[in-house]
C-alpha atoms as a PDB file:
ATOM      1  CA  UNK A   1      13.917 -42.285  23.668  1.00  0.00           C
ATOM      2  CA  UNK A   2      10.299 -41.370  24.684  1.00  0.00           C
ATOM      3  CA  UNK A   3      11.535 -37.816  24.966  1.00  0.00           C
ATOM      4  CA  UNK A   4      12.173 -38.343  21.235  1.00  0.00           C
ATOM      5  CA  UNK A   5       9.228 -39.485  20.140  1.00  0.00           C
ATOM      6  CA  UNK A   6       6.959 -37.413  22.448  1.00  0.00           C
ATOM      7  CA  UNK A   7       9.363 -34.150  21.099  1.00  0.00           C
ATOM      8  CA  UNK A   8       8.647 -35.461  17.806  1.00  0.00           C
ATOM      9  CA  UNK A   9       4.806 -36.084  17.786  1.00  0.00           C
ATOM     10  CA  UNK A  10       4.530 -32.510  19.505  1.00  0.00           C
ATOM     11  CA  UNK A  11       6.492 -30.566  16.887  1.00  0.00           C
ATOM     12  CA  UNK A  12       4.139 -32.236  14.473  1.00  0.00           C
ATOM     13  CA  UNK A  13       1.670 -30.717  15.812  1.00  0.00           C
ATOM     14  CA  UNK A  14       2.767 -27.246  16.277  1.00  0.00           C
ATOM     15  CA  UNK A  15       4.450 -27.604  12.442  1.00  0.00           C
ATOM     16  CA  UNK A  16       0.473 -28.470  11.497  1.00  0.00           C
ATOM     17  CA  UNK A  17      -0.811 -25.270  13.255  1.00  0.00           C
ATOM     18  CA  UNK A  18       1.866 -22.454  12.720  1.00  0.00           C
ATOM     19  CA  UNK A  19       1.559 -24.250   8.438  1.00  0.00           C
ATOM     20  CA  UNK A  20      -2.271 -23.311   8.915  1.00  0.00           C
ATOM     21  CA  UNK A  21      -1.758 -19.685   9.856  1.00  0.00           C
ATOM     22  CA  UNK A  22       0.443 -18.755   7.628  1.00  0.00           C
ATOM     23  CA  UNK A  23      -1.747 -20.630   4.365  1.00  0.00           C
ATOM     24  CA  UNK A  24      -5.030 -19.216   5.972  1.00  0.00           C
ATOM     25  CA  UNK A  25      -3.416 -15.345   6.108  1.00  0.00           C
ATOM     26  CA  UNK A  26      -2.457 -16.072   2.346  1.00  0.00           C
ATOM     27  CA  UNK A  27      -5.164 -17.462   1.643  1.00  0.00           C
ATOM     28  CA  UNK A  28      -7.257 -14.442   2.911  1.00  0.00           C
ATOM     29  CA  UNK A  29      -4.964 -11.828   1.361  1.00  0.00           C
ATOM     30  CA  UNK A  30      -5.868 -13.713  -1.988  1.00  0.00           C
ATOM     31  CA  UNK A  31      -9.031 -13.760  -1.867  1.00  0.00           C
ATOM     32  CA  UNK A  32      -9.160  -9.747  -0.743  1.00  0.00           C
ATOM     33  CA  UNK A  33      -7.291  -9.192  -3.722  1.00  0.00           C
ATOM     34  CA  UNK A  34      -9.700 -11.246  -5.925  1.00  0.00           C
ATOM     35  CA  UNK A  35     -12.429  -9.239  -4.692  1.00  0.00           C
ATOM     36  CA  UNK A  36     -10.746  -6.134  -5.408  1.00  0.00           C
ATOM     37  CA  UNK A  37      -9.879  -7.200  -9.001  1.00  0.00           C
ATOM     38  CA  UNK A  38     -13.693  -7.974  -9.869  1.00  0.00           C
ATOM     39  CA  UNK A  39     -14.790  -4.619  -7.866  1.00  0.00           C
ATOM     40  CA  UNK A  40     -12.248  -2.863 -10.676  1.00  0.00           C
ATOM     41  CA  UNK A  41     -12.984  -4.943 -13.445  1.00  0.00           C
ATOM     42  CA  UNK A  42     -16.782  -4.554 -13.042  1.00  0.00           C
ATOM     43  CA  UNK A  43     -16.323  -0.683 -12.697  1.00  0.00           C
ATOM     44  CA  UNK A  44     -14.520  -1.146 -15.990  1.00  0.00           C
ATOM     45  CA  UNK A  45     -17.414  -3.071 -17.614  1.00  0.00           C
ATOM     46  CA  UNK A  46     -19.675  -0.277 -16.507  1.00  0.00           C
ATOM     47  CA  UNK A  47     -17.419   2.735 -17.972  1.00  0.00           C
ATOM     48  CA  UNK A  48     -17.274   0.909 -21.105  1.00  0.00           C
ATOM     49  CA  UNK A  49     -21.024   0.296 -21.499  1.00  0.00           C
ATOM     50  CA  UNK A  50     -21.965   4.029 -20.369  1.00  0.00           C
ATOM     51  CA  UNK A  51     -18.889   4.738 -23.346  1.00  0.00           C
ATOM     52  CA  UNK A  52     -20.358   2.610 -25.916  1.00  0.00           C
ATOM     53  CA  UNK A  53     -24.186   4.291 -25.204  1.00  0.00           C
ATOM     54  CA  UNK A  54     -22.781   7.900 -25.035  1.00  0.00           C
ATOM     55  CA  UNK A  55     -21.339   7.542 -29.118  1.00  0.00           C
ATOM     56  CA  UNK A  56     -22.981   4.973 -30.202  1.00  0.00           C
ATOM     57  CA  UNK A  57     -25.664   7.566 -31.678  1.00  0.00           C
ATOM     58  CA  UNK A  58     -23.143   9.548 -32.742  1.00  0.00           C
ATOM     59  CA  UNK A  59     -22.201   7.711 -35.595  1.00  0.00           C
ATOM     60  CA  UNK A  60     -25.318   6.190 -36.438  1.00  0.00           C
ATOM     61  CA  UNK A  61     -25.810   6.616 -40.316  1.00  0.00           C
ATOM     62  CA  UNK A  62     -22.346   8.083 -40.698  1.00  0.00           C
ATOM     63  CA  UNK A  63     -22.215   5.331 -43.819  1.00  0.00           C
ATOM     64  CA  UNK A  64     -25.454   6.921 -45.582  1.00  0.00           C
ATOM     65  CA  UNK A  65     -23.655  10.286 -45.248  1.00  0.00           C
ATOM     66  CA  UNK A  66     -20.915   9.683 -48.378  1.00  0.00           C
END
């Protein structure tokens, strides 16, 4: 019986740790992935803005033209 509950109370514990490497790995892998997502969308942000300032004068006063 002791073997029981000492077997027991030790695969706990092991459960507990091999649980926490796996969630910390996806947990990192997540957050790498995050990090990559803003690093795009932020180059994104600054294509559009350079977009927007290239023809923006372009078409300034196109309506006065007709």
């Amino acid at each position: 019986m002791i073997y029981f509950i000492v077997g027991f109370f030790f695969g706990g514990i092991i459960e507990m740790v091999l649980y926490s490497v796996v969630v910390s790995g996806r947990i990192n892998n997540l957050e790498y992935q995050n990090k990559q997502m803003i690093f795009e969308l932020e180059q994104k942000e600054k294509e559009l803005a350079t977009y927007r300032c290239m023809y923006a004068s372009s078409y300034d006063g196109f309506e006065e033209m007709k």
